[in-house]
PDB file of N, CA and C in Angstrom:
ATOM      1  N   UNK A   1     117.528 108.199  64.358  1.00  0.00           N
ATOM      2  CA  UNK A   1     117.783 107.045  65.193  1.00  0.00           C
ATOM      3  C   UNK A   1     117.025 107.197  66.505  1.00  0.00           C
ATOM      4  N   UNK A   2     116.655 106.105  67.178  1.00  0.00           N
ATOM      5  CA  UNK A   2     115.648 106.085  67.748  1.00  0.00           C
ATOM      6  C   UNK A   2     116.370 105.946  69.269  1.00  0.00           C
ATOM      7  N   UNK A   3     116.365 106.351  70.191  1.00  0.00           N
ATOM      8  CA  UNK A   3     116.902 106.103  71.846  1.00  0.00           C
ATOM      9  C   UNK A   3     115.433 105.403  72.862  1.00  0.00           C
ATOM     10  N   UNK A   4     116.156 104.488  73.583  1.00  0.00           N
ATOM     11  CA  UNK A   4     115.164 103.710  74.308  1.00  0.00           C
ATOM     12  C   UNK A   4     115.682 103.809  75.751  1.00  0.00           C
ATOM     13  N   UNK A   5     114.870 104.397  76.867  1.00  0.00           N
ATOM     14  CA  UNK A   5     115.056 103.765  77.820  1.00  0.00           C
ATOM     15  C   UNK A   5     113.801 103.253  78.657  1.00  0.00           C
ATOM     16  N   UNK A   6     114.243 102.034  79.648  1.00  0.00           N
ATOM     17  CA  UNK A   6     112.982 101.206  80.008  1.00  0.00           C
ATOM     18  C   UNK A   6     113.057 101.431  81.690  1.00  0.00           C
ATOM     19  N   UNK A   7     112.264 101.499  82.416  1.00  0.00           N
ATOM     20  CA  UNK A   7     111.806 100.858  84.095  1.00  0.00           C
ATOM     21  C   UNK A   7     111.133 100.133  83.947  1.00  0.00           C
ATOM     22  N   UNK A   8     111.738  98.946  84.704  1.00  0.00           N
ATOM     23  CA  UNK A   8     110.729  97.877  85.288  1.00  0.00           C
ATOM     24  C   UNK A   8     110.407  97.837  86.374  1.00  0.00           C
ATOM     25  N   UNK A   9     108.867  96.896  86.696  1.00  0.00           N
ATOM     26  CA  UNK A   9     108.887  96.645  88.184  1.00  0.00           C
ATOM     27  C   UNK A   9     108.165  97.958  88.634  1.00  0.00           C
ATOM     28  N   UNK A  10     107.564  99.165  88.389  1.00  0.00           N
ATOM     29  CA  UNK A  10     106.944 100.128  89.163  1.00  0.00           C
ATOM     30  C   UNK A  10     105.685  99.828  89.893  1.00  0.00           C
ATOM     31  N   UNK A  11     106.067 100.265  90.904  1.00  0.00           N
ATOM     32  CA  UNK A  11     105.240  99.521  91.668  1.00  0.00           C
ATOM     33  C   UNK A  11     103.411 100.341  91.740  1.00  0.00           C
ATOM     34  N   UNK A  12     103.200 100.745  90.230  1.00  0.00           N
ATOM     35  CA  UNK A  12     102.160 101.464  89.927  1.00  0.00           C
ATOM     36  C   UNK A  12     101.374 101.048  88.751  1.00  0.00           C
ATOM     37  N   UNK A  13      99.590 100.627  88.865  1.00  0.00           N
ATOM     38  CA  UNK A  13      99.118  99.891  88.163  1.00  0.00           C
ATOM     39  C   UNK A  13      99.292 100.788  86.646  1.00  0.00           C
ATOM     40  N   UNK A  14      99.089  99.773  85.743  1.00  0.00           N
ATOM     41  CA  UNK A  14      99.526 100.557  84.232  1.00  0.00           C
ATOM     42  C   UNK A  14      98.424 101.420  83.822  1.00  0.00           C
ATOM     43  N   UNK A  15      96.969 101.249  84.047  1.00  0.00           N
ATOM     44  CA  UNK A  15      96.384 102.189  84.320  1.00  0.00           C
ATOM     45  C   UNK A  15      96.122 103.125  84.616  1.00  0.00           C
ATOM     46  N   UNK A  16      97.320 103.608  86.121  1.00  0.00           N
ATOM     47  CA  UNK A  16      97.360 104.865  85.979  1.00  0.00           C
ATOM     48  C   UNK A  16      98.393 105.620  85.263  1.00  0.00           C
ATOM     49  N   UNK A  17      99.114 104.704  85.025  1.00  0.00           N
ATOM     50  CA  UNK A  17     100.074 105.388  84.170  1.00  0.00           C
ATOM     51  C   UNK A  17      99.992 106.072  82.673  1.00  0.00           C
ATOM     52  N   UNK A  18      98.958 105.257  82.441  1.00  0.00           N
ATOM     53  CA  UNK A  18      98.433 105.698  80.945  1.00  0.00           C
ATOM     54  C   UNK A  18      97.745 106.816  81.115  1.00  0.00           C
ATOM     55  N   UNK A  19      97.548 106.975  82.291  1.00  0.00           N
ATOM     56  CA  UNK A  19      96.834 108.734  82.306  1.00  0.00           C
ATOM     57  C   UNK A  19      97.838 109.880  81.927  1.00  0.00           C
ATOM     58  N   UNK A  20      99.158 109.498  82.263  1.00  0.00           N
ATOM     59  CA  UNK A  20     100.164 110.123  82.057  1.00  0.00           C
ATOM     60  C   UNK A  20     100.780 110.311  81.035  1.00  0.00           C
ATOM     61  N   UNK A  21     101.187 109.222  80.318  1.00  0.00           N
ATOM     62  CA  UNK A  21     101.907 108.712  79.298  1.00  0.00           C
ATOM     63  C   UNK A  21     100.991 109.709  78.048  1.00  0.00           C
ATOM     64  N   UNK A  22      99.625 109.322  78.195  1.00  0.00           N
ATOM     65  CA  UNK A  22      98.815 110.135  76.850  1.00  0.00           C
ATOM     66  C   UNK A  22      98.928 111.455  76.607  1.00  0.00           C
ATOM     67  N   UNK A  23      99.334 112.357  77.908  1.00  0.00           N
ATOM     68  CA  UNK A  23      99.959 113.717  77.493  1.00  0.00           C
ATOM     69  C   UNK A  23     100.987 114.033  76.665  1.00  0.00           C
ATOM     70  N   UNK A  24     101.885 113.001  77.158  1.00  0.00           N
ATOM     71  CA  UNK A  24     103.413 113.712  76.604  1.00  0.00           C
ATOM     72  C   UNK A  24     103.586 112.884  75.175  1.00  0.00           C
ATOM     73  N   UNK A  25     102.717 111.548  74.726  1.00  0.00           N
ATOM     74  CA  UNK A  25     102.982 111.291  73.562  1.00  0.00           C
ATOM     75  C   UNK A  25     103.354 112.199  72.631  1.00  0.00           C
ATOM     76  N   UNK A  26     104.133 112.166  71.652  1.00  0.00           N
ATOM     77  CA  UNK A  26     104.500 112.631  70.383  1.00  0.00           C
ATOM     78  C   UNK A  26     105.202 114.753  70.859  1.00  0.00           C
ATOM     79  N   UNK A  27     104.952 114.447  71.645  1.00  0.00           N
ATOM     80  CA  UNK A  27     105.455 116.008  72.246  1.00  0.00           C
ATOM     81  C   UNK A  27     106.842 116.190  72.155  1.00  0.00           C
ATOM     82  N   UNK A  28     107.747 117.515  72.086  1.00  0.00           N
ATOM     83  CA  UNK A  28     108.706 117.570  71.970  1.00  0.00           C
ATOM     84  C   UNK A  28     109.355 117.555  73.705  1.00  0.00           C
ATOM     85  N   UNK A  29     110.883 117.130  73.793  1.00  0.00           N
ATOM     86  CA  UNK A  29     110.972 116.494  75.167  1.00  0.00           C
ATOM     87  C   UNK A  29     110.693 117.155  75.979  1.00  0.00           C
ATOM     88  N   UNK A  30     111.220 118.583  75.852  1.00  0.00           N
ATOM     89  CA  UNK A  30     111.175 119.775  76.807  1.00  0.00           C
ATOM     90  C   UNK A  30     109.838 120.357  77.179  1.00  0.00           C
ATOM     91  N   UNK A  31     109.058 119.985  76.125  1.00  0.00           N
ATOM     92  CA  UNK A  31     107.183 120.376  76.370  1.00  0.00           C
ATOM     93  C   UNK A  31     106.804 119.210  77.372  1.00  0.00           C
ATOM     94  N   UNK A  32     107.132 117.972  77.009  1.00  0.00           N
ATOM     95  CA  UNK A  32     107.061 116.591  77.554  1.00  0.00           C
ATOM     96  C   UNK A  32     107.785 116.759  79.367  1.00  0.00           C
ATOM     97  N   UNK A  33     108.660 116.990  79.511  1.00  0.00           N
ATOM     98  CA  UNK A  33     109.379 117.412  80.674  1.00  0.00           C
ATOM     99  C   UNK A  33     109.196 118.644  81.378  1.00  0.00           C
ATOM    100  N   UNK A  34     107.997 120.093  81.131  1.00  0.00           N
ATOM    101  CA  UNK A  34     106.840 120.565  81.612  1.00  0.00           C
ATOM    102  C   UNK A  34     106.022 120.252  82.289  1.00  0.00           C
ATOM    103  N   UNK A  35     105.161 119.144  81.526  1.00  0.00           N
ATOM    104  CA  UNK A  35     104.220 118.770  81.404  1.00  0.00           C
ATOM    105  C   UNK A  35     104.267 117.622  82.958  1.00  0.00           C
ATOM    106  N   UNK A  36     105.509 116.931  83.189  1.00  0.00           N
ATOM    107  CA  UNK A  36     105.569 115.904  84.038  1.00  0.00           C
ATOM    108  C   UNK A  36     106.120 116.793  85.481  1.00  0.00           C
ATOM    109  N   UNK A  37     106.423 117.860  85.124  1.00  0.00           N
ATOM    110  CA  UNK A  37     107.249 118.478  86.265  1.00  0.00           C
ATOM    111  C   UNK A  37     105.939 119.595  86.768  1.00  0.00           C
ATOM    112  N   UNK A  38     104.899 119.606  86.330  1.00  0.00           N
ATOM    113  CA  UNK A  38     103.728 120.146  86.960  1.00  0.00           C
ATOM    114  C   UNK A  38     102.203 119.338  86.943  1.00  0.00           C
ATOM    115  N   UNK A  39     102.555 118.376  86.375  1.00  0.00           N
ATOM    116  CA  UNK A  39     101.476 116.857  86.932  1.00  0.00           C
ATOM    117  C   UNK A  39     101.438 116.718  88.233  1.00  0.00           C
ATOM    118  N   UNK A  40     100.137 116.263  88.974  1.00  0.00           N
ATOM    119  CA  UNK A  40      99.712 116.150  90.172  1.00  0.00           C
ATOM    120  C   UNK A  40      99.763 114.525  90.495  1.00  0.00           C
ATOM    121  N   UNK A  41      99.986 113.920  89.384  1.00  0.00           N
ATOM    122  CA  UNK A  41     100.034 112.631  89.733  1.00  0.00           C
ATOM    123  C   UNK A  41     101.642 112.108  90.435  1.00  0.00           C
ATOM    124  N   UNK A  42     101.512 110.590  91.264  1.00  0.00           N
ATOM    125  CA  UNK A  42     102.688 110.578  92.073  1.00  0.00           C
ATOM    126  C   UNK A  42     103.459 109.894  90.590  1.00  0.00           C
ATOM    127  N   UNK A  43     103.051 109.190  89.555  1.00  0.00           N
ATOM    128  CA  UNK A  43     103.917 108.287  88.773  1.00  0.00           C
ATOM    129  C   UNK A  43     104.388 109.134  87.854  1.00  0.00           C
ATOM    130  N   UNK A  44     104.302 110.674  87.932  1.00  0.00           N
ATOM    131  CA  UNK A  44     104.546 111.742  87.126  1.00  0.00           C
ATOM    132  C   UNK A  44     106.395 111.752  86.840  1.00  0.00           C
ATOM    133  N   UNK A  45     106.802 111.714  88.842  1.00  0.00           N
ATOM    134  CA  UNK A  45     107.821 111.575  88.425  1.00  0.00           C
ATOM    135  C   UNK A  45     109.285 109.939  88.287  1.00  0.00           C
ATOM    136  N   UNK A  46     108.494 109.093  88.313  1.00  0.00           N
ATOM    137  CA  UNK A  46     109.241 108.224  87.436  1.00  0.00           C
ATOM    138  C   UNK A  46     109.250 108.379  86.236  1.00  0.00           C
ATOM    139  N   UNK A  47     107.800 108.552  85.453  1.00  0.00           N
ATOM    140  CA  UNK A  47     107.729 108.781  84.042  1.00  0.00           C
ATOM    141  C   UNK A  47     108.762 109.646  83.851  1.00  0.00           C
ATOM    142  N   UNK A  48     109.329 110.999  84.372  1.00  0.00           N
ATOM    143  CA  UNK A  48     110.160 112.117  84.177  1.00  0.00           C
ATOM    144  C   UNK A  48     111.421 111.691  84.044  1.00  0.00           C
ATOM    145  N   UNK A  49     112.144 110.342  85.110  1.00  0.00           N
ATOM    146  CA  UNK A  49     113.453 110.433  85.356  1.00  0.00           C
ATOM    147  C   UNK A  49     113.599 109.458  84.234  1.00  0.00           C
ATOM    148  N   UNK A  50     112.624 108.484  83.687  1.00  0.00           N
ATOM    149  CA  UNK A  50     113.006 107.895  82.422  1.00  0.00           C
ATOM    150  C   UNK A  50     113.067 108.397  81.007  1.00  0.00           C
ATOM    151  N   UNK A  51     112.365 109.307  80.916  1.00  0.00           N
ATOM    152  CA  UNK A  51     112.317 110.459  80.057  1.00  0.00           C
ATOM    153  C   UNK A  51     113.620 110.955  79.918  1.00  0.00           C
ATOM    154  N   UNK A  52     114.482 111.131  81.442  1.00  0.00           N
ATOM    155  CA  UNK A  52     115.438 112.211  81.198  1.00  0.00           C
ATOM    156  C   UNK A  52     116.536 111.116  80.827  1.00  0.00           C
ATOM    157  N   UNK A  53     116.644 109.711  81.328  1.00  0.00           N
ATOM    158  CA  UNK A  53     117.114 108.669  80.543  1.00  0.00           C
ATOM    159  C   UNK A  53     117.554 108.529  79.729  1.00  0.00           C
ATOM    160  N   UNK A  54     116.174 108.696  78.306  1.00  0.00           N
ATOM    161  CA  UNK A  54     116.213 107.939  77.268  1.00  0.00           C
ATOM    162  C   UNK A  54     116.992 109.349  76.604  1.00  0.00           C
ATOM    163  N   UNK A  55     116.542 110.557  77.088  1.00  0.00           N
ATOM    164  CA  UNK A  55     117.215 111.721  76.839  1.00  0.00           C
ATOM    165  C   UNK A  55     118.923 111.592  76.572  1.00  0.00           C
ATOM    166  N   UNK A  56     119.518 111.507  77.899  1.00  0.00           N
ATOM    167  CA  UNK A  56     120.703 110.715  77.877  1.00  0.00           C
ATOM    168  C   UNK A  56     121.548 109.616  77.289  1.00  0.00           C
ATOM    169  N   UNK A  57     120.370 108.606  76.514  1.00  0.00           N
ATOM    170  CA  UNK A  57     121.064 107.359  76.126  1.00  0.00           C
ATOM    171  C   UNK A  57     121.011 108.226  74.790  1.00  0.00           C
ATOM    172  N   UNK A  58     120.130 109.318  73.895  1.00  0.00           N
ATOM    173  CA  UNK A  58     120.426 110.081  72.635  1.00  0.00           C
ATOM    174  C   UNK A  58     121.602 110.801  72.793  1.00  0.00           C
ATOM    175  N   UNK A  59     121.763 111.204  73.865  1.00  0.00           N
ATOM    176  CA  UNK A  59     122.981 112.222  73.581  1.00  0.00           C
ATOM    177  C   UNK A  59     124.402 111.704  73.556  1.00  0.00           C
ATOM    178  N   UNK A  60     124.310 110.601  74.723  1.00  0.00           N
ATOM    179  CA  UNK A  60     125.519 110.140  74.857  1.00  0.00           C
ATOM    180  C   UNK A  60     126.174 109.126  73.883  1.00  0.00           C
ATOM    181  N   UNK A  61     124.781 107.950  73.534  1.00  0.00           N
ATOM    182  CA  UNK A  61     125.102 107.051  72.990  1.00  0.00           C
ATOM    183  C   UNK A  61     124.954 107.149  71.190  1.00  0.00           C
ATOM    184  N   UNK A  62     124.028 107.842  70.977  1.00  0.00           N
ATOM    185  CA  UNK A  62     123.749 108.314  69.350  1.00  0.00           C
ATOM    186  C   UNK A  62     124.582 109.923  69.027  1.00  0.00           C
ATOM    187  N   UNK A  63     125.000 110.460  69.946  1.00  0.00           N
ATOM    188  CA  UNK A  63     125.112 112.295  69.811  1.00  0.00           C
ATOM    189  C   UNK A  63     123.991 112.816  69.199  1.00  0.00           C
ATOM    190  N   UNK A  64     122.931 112.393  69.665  1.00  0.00           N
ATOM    191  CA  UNK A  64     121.457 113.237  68.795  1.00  0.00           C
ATOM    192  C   UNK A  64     121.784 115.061  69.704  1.00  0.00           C
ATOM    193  N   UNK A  65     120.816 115.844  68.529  1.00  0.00           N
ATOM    194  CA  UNK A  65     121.032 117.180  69.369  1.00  0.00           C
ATOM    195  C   UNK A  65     119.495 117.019  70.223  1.00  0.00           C
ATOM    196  N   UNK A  66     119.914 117.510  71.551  1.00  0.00           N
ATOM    197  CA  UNK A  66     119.091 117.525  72.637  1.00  0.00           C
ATOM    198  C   UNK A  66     117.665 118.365  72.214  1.00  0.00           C
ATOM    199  N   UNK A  67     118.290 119.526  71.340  1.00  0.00           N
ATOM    200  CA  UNK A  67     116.916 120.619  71.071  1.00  0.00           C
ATOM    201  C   UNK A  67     116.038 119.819  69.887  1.00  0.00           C
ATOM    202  N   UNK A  68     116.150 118.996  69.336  1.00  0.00           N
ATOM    203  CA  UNK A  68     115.405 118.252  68.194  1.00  0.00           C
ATOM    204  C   UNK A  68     114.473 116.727  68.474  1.00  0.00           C
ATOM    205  N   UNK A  69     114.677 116.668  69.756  1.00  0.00           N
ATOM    206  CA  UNK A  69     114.218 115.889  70.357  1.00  0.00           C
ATOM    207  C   UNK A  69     112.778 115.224  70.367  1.00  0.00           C
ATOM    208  N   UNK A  70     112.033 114.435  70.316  1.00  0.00           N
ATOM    209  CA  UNK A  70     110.536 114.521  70.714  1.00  0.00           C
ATOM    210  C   UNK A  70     110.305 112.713  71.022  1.00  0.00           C
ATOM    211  N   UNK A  71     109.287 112.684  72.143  1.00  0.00           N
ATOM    212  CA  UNK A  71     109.082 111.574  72.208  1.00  0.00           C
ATOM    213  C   UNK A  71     108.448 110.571  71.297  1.00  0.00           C
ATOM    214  N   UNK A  72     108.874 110.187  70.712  1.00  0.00           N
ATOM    215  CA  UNK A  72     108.002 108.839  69.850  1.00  0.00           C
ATOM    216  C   UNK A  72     107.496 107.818  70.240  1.00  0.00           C
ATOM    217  N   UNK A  73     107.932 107.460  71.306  1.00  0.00           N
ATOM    218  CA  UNK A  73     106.898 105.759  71.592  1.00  0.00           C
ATOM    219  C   UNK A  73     107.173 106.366  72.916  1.00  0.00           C
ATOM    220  N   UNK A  74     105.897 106.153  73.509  1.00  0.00           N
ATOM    221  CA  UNK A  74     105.695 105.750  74.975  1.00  0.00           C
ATOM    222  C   UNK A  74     104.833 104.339  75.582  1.00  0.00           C
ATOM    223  N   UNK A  75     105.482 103.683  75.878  1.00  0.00           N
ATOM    224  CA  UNK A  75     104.092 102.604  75.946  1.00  0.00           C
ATOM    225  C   UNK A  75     104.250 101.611  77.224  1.00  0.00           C
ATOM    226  N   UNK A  76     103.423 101.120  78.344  1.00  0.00           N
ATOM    227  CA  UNK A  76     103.319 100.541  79.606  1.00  0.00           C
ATOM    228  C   UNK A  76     102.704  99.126  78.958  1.00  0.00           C
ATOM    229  N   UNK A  77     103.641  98.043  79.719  1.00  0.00           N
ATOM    230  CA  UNK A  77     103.099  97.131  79.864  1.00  0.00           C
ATOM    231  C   UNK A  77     102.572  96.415  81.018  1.00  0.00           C
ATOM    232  N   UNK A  78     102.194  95.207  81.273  1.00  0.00           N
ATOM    233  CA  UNK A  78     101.816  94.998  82.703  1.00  0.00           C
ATOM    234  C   UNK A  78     103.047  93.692  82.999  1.00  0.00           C
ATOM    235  N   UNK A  79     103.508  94.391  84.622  1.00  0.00           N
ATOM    236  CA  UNK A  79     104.631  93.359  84.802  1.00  0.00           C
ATOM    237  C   UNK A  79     104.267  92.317  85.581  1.00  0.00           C
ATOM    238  N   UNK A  80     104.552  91.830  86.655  1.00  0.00           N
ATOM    239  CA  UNK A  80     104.289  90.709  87.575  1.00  0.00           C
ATOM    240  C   UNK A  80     103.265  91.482  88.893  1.00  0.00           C
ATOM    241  N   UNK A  81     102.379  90.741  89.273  1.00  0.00           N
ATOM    242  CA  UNK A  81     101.546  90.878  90.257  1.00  0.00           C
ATOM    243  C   UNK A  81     101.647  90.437  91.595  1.00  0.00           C
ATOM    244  N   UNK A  82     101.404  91.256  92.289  1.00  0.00           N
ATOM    245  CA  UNK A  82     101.746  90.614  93.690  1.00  0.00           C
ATOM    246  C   UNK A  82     100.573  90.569  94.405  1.00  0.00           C
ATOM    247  N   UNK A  83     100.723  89.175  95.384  1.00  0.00           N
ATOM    248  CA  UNK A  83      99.263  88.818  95.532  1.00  0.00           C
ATOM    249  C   UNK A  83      99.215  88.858  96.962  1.00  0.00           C
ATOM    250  N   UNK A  84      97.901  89.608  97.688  1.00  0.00           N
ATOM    251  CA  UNK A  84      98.020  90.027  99.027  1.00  0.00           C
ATOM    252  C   UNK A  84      96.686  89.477  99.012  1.00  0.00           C
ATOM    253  N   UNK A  85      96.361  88.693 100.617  1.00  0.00           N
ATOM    254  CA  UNK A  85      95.461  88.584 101.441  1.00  0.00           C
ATOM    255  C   UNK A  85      94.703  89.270 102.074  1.00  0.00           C
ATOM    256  N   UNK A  86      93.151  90.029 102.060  1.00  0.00           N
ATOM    257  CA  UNK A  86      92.964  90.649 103.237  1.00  0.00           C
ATOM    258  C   UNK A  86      91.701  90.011 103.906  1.00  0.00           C
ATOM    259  N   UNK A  87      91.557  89.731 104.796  1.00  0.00           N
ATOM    260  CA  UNK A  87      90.947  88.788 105.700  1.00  0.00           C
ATOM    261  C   UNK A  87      89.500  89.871 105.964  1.00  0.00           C
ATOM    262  N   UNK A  88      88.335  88.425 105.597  1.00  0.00           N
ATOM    263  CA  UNK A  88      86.926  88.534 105.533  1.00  0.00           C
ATOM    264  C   UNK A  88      86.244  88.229 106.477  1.00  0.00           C
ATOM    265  N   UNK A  89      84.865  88.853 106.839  1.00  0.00           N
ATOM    266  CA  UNK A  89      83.989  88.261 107.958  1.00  0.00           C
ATOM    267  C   UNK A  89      84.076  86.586 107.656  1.00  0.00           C
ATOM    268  N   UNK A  90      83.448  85.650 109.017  1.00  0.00           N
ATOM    269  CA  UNK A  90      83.507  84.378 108.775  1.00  0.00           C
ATOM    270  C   UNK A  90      84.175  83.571 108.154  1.00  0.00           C
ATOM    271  N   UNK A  91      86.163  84.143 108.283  1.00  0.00           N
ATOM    272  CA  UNK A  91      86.824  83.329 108.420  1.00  0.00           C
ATOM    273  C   UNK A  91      87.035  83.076 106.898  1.00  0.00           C
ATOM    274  N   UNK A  92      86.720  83.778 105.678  1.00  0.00           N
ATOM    275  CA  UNK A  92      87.036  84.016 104.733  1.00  0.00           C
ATOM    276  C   UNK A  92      88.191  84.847 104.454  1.00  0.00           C
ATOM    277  N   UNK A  93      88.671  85.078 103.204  1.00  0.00           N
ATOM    278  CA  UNK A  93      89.937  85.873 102.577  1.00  0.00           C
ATOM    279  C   UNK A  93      89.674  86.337 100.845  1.00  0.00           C
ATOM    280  N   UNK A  94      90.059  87.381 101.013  1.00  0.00           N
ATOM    281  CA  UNK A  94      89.555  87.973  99.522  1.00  0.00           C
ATOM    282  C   UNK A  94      90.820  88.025  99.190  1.00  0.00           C
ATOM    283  N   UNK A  95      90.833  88.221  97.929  1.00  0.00           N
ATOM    284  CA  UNK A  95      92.503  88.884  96.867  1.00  0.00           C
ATOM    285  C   UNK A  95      92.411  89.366  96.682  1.00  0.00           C
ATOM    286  N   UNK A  96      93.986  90.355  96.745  1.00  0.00           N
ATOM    287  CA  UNK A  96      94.452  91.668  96.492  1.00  0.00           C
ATOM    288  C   UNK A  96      95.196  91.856  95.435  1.00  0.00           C
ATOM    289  N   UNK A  97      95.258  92.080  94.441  1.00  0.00           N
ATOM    290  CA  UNK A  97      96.299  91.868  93.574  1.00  0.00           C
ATOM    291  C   UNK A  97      96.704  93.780  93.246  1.00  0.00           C
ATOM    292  N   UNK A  98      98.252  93.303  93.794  1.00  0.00           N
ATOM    293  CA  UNK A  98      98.963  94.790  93.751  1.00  0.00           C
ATOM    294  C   UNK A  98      99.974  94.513  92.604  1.00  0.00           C
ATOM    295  N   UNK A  99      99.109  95.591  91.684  1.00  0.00           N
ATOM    296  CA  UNK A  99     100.043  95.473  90.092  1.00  0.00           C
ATOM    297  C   UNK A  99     101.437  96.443  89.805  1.00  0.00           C
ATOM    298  N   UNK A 100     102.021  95.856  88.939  1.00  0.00           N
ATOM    299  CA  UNK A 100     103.401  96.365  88.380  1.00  0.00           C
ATOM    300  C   UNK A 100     103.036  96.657  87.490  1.00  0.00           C
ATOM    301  N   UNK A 101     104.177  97.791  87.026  1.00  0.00           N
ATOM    302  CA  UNK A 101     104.440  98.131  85.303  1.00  0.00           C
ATOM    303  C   UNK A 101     106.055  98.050  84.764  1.00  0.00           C
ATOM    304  N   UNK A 102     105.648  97.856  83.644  1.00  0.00           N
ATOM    305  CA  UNK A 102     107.197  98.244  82.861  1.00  0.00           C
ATOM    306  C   UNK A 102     106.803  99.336  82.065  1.00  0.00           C
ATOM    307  N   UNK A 103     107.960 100.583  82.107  1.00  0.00           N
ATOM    308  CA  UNK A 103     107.771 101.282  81.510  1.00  0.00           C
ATOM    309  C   UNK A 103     108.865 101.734  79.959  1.00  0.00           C
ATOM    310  N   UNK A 104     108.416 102.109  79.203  1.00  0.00           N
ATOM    311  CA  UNK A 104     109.523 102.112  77.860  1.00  0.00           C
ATOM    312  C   UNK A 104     108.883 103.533  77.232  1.00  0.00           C
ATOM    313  N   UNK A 105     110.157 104.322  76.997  1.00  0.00           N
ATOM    314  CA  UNK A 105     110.272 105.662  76.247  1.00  0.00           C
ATOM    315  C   UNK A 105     111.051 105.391  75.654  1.00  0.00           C
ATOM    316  N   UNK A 106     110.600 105.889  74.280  1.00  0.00           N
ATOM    317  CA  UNK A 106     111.497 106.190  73.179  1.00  0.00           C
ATOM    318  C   UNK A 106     111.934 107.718  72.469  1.00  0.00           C
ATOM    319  N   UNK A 107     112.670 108.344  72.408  1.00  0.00           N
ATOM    320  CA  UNK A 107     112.819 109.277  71.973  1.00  0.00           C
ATOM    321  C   UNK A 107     113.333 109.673  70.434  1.00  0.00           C
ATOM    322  N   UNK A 108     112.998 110.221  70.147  1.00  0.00           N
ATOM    323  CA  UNK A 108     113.691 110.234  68.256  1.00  0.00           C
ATOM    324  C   UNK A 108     114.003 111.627  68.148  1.00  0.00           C
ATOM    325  N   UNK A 109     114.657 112.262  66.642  1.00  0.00           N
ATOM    326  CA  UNK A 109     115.397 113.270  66.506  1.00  0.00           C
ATOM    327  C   UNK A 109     114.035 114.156  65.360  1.00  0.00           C
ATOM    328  N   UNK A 110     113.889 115.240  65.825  1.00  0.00           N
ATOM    329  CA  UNK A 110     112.386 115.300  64.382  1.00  0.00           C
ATOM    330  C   UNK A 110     113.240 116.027  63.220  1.00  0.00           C
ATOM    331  N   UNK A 111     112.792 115.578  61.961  1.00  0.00           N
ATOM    332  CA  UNK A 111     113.576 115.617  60.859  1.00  0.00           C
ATOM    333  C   UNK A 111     112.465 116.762  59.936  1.00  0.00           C
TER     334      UNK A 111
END
């Protein structure tokens, strides 16, 4: 059985997140939760506290055993954009567009 947990709204383009996400795919959680707890990146640790999440929604809500763990789906989508002004020579204005993500981990039991 499969455990899901999601963040929305990060206020970090999905791009960089996928730099992240491609490590810990298919990894077991505790290799996966290494791996984020000595990443240099800053979205290292949201990715981590949803991780430890979806961790939680197996144990509590399925009773999966914690040691059998491994991530199965990791995957970022793109959420709502926020649109900023920054002001150009001659009275012009360029766009800024400061992106969101949603993020979704899935965890499964390996058989």
């Amino acid at each position: 059985m499969e455990s899901i947990a999601k963040t929305r709204n990060l206020r970090v383009a999905p791009t960089r997140i996928e730099l992240v996400i491609d490590q810990i795919r298919g990894k077991d959680v505790q290799a996966a939760l290494n791996v984020l707890e000595f990443s240099r990146k800053r979205v290292a640790k949201a990715i981590k506290e949803t991780l430890k999440s979806a961790i939680a929604n197996a144990e509590n809500n399925h009773g999966l055993d914690v040691d059998t763990l491994y991530v199965s789906r990791v995957h970022v989508d793109q959420g709502p954009m926020l649109k900023r002004f920054l002001p150009r020579a001659r009275g012009r204005a360029s766009r800024i567009l400061k992106r969101t993500s949603h993020l979704t981990v899935a965890v499964q039991e390996r058989e």
